[in-house]
Protein backbone atom coordinates (compact mmCIF):
# COMPACT_ATOMS: atom_id res chain seq x y z
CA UNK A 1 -9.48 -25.18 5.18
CA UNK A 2 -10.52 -26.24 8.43
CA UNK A 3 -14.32 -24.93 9.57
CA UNK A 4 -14.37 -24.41 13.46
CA UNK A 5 -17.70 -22.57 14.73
CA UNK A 6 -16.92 -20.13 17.67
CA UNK A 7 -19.53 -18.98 19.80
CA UNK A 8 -17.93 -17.51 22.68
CA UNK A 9 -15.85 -13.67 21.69
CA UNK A 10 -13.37 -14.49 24.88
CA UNK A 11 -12.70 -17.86 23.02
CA UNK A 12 -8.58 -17.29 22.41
CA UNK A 13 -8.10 -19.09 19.59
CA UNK A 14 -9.91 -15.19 18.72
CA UNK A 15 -6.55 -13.49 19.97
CA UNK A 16 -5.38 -11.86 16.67
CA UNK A 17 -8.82 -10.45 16.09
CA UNK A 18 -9.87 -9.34 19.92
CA UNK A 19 -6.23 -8.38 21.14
CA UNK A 20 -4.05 -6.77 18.82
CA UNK A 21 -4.30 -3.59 17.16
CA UNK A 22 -3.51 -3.01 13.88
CA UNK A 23 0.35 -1.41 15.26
CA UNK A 24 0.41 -4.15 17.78
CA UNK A 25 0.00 -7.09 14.57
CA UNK A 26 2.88 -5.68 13.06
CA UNK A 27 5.13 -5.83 15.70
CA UNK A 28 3.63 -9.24 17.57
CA UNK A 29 6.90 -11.26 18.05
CA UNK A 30 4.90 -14.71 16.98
CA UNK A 31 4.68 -15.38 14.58
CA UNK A 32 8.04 -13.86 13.47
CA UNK A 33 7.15 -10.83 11.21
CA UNK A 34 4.04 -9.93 12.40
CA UNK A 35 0.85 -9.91 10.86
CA UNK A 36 -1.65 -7.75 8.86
CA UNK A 37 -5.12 -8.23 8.72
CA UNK A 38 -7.39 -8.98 5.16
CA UNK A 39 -10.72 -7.37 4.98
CA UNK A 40 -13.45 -8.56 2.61
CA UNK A 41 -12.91 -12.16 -0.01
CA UNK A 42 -11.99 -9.69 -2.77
CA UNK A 43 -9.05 -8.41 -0.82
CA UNK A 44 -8.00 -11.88 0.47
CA UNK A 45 -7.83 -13.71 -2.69
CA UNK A 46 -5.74 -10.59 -4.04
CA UNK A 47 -3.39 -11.14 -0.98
CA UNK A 48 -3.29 -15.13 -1.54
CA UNK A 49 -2.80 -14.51 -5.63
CA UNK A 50 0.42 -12.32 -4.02
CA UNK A 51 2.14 -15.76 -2.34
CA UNK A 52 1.16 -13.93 0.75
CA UNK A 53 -0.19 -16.90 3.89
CA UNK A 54 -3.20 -16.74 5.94
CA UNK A 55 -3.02 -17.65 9.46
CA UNK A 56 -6.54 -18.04 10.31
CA UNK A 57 -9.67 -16.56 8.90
CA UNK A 58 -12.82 -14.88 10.98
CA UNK A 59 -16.42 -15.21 8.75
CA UNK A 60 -19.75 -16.21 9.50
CA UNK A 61 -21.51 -19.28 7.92
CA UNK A 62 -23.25 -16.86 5.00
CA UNK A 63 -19.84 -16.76 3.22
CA UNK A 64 -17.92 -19.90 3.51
CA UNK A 65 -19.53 -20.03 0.00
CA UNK A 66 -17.41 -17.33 -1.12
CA UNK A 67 -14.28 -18.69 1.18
CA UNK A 68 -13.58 -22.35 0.05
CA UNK A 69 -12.22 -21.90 -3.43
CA UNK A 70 -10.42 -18.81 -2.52
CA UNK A 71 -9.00 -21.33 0.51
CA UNK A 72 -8.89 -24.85 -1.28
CA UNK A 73 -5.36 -25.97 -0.38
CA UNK A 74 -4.35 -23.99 2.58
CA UNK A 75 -4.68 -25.96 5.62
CA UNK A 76 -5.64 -22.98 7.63
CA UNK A 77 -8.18 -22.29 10.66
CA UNK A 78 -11.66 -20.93 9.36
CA UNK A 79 -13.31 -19.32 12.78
CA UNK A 80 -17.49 -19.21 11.78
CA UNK A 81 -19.13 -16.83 14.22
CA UNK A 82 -22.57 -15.55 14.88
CA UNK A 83 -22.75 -11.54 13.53
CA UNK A 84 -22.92 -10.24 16.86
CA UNK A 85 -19.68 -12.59 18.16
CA UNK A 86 -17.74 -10.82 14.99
CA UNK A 87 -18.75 -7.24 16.17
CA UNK A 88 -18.24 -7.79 20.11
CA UNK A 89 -14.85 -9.27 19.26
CA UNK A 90 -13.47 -6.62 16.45
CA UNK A 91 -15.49 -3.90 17.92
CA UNK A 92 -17.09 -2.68 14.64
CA UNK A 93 -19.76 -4.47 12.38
CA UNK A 94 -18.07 -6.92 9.67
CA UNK A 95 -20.05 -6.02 7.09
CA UNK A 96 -17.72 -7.33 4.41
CA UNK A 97 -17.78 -10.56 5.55
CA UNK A 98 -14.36 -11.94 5.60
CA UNK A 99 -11.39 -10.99 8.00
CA UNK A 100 -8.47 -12.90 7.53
CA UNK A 101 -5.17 -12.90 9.70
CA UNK A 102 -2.28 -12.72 7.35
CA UNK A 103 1.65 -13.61 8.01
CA UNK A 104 3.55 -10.32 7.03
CA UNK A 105 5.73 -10.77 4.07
CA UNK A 106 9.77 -9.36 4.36
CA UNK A 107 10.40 -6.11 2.97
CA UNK A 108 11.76 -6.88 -0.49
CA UNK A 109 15.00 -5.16 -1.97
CA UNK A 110 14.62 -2.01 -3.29
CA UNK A 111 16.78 -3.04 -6.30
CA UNK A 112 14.64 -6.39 -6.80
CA UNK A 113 11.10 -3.92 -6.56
CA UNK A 114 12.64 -1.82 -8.95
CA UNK A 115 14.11 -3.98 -12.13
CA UNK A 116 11.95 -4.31 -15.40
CA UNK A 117 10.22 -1.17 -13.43
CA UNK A 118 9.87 2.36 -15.60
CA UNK A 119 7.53 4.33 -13.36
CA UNK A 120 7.60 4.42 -9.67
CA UNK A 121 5.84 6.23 -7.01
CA UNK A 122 7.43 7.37 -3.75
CA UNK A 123 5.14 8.31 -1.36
CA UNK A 124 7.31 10.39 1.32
CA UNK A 125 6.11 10.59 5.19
CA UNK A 126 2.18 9.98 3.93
CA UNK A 127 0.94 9.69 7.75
CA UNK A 128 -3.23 9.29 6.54
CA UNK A 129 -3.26 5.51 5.62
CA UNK A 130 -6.81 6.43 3.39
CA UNK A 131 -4.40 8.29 1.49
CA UNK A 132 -2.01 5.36 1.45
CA UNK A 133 -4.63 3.08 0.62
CA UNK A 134 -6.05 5.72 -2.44
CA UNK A 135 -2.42 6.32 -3.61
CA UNK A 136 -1.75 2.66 -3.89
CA UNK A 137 -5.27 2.34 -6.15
CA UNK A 138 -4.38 5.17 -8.55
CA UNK A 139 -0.65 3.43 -8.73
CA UNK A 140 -2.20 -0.19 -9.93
CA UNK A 141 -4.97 1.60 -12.03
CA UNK A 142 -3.06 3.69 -13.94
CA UNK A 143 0.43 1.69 -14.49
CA UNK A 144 2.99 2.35 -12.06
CA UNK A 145 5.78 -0.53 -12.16
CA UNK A 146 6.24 -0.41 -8.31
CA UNK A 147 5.50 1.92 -5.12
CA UNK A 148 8.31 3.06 -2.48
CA UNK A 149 7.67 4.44 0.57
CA UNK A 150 10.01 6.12 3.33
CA UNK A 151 10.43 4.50 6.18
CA UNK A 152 8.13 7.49 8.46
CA UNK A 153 5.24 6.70 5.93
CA UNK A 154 2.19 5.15 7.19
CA UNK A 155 2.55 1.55 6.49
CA UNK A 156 0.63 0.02 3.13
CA UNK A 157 -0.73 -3.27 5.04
CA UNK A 158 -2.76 -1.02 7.74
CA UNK A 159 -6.15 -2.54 7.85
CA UNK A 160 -7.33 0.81 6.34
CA UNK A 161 -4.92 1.24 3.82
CA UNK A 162 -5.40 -2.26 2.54
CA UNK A 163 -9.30 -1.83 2.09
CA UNK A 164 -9.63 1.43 0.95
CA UNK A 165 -6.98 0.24 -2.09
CA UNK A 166 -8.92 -2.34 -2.59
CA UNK A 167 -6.14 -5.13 -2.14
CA UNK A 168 -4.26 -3.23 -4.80
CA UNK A 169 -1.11 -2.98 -2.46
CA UNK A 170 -0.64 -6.73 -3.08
CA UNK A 171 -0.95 -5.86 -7.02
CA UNK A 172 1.97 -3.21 -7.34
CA UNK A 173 5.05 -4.69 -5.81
CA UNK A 174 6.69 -1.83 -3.11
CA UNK A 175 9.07 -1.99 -0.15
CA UNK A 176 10.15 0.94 2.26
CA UNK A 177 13.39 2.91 1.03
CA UNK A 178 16.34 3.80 3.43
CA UNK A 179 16.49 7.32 4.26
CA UNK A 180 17.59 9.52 1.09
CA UNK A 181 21.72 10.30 1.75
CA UNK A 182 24.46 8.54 1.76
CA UNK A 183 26.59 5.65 -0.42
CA UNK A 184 23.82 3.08 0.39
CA UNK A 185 21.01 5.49 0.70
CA UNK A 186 17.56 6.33 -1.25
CA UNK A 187 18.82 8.84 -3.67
CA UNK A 188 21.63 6.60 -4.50
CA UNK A 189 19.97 3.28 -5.31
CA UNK A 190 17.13 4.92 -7.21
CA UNK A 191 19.66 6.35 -9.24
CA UNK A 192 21.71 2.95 -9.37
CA UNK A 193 18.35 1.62 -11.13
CA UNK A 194 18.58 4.74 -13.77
CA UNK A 195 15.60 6.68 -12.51
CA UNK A 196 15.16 10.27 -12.51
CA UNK A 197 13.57 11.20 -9.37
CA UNK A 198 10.88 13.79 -10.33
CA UNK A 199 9.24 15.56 -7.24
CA UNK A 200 5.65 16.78 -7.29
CA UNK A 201 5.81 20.46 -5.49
CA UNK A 202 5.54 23.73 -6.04
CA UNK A 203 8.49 25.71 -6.27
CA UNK A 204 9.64 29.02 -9.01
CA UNK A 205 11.88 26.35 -11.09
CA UNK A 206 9.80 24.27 -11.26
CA UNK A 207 8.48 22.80 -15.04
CA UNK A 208 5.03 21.82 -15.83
CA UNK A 209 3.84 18.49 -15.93
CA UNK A 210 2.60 18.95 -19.18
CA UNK A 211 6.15 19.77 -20.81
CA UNK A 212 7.51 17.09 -18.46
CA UNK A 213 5.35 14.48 -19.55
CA UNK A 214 5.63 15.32 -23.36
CA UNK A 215 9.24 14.14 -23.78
CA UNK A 216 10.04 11.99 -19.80
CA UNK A 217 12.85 10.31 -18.86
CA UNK A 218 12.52 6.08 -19.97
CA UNK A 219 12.52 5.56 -16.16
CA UNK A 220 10.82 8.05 -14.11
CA UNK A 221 10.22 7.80 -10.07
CA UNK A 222 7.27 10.53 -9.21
CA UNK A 223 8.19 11.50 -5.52
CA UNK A 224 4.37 12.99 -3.36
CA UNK A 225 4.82 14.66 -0.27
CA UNK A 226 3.09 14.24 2.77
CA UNK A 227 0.15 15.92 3.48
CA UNK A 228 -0.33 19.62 4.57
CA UNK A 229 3.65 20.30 4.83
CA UNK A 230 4.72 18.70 1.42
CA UNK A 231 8.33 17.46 0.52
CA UNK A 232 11.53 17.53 2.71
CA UNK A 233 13.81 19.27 1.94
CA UNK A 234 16.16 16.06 1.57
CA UNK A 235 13.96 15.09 -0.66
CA UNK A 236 13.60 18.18 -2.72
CA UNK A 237 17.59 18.11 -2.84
CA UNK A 238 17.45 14.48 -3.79
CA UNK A 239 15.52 14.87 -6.93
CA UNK A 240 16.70 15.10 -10.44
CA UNK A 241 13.46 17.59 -11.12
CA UNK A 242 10.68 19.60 -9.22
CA UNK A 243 7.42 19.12 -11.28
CA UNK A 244 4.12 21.05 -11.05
CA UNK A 245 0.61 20.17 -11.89
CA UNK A 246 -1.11 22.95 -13.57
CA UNK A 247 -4.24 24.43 -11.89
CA UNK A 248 -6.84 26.55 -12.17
CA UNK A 249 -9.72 28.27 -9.85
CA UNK A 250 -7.16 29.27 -6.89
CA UNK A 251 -6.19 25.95 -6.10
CA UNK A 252 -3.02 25.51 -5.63
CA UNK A 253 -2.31 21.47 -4.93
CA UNK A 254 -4.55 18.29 -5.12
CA UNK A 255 -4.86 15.76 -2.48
CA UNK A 256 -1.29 13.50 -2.39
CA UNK A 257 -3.65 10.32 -3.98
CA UNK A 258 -5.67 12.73 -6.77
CA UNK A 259 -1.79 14.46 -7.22
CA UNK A 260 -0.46 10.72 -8.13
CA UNK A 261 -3.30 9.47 -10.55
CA UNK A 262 -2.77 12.80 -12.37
CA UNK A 263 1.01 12.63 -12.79
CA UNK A 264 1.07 9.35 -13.59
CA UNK A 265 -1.60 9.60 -16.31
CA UNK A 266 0.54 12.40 -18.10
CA UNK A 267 3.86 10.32 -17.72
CA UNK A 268 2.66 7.12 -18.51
CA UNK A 269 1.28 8.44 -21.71
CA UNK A 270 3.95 9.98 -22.34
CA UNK A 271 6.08 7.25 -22.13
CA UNK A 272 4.20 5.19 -24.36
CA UNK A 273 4.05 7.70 -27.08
């Protein structure tokens, strides 16, 4: 790594840090593919263990203990500001330390996310990226195989989304789906990789999670809904089964992230047993 003190915020070798919005990264036309920004050393080194490649890093001289073995071997920019150079030019206190502008990966097949995989999630038009970020954390934590999400979902490498999984989203591989009809279309290649597409919603036919946990399918893809309007209806018609959690007190659904760390504890267990 290369250590280059900055003490001036309009300084624009600062340009991915000052100028771009976390939209604006992922569409920046240079470098080609955009970029997502790293937040905190834990969530860096999770990103580097992925094979994903920094393009600069923003700190301040307190961590570049933490920094150089996470860095050692990447020729890469280290900016070292003052405190009050990293808030004036991110416009919030950096109180993790670390921010670290990343090159954004290509979307991987669905097909090459999904083999050796026997529980998915599919997170369907999620638009909150905390809830991104939370459904991503209960995915790694409690053994799903891979993550899908549609292509209206709020996206997984969201500044947000990234911290508030905890760099998790570089744990669990994932890619966006196509839209769910058609030859070439979600539906169809979840079903080329033998999963059974079971959607979390309430509906009159649907079966407990309980009884469908007890005996599930070998691979099983647990489809969440966005918040407050729940499931298309493509993708209620696209799934093999409509699942229910069972509640009590008058509630009648759980936030989309709390929704996924219960399903998947009942179907992973079940699949092991």
């Amino acid at each position: 790594m290369r250590i280059i003190p900055v003490a001036d915020p309009a300084d624009p070798r600062l340009a991915d840090y000052r100028d771009l919005t976390d939209v604006a990264l992922r569409r920046v036309l240079e470098p080609e593919g955009g970029l997502y920004m790293a937040e905190s050393s834990k969530v860096l080194a999770r990103a580097l263990a992925a094979g994903h490649r920094p393009r600069s890093v923003l700190t301040q001289e307190r961590w570049l203990g933490e920094l150089e073995p996470l860095l050692e071997g990447h020729d890469v920019p280290v900016y070292v500001v003052p405190a009050d150079v990293a808030e004036g030019v991110t416009g919030y206190a950096v109180h993790r330390g670390v921010l670290a502008a990343m090159h954004r990966p290509e979307p991987a097949p669905v097909a090459e996310v999904l083999a050796g995989a026997r529980l998915a999630v599919i997170l369907e038009d999620i638009v909150d990226h905390t809830n991104v970020g939370a459904a991503f954390r209960a995915a790694a934590g409690l053994g799903a195989d891979a993550v899908l999400v549609t292509p209206r979902c709020a996206d997984p490498l969201y500044r947000r989304s990234v911290r508030v999984s905890m760099g998790t989203v570089f744990q669990v591989p994932w890619t966006r789906l196509p839209e769910w009809d058609g030859d070439a279309g979600a539906r169809a290649q979840l079903h080329a990789a033998g999963f059974h597409i079971a959607a979390l919603a309430l509906s009159e036919d649907a079966v407990s999670l309980d009884d469908f946990a007890a005996a599930p399918p070998e691979r099983v893809a647990l489809l969440m809904g966005a918040e407050g309007d729940g499931l298309s209806r493509r993708a209620l018609a696209a799934a093999d089964s409509v699942v229910t959690i069972p509640m009590a007190g008058g509630v009648d659904s759980l936030n989309v992230a709390s929704a996924a760390a219960v399903a998947l504890w009942a179907v992973s267990r079940g699949q092991r047993a």
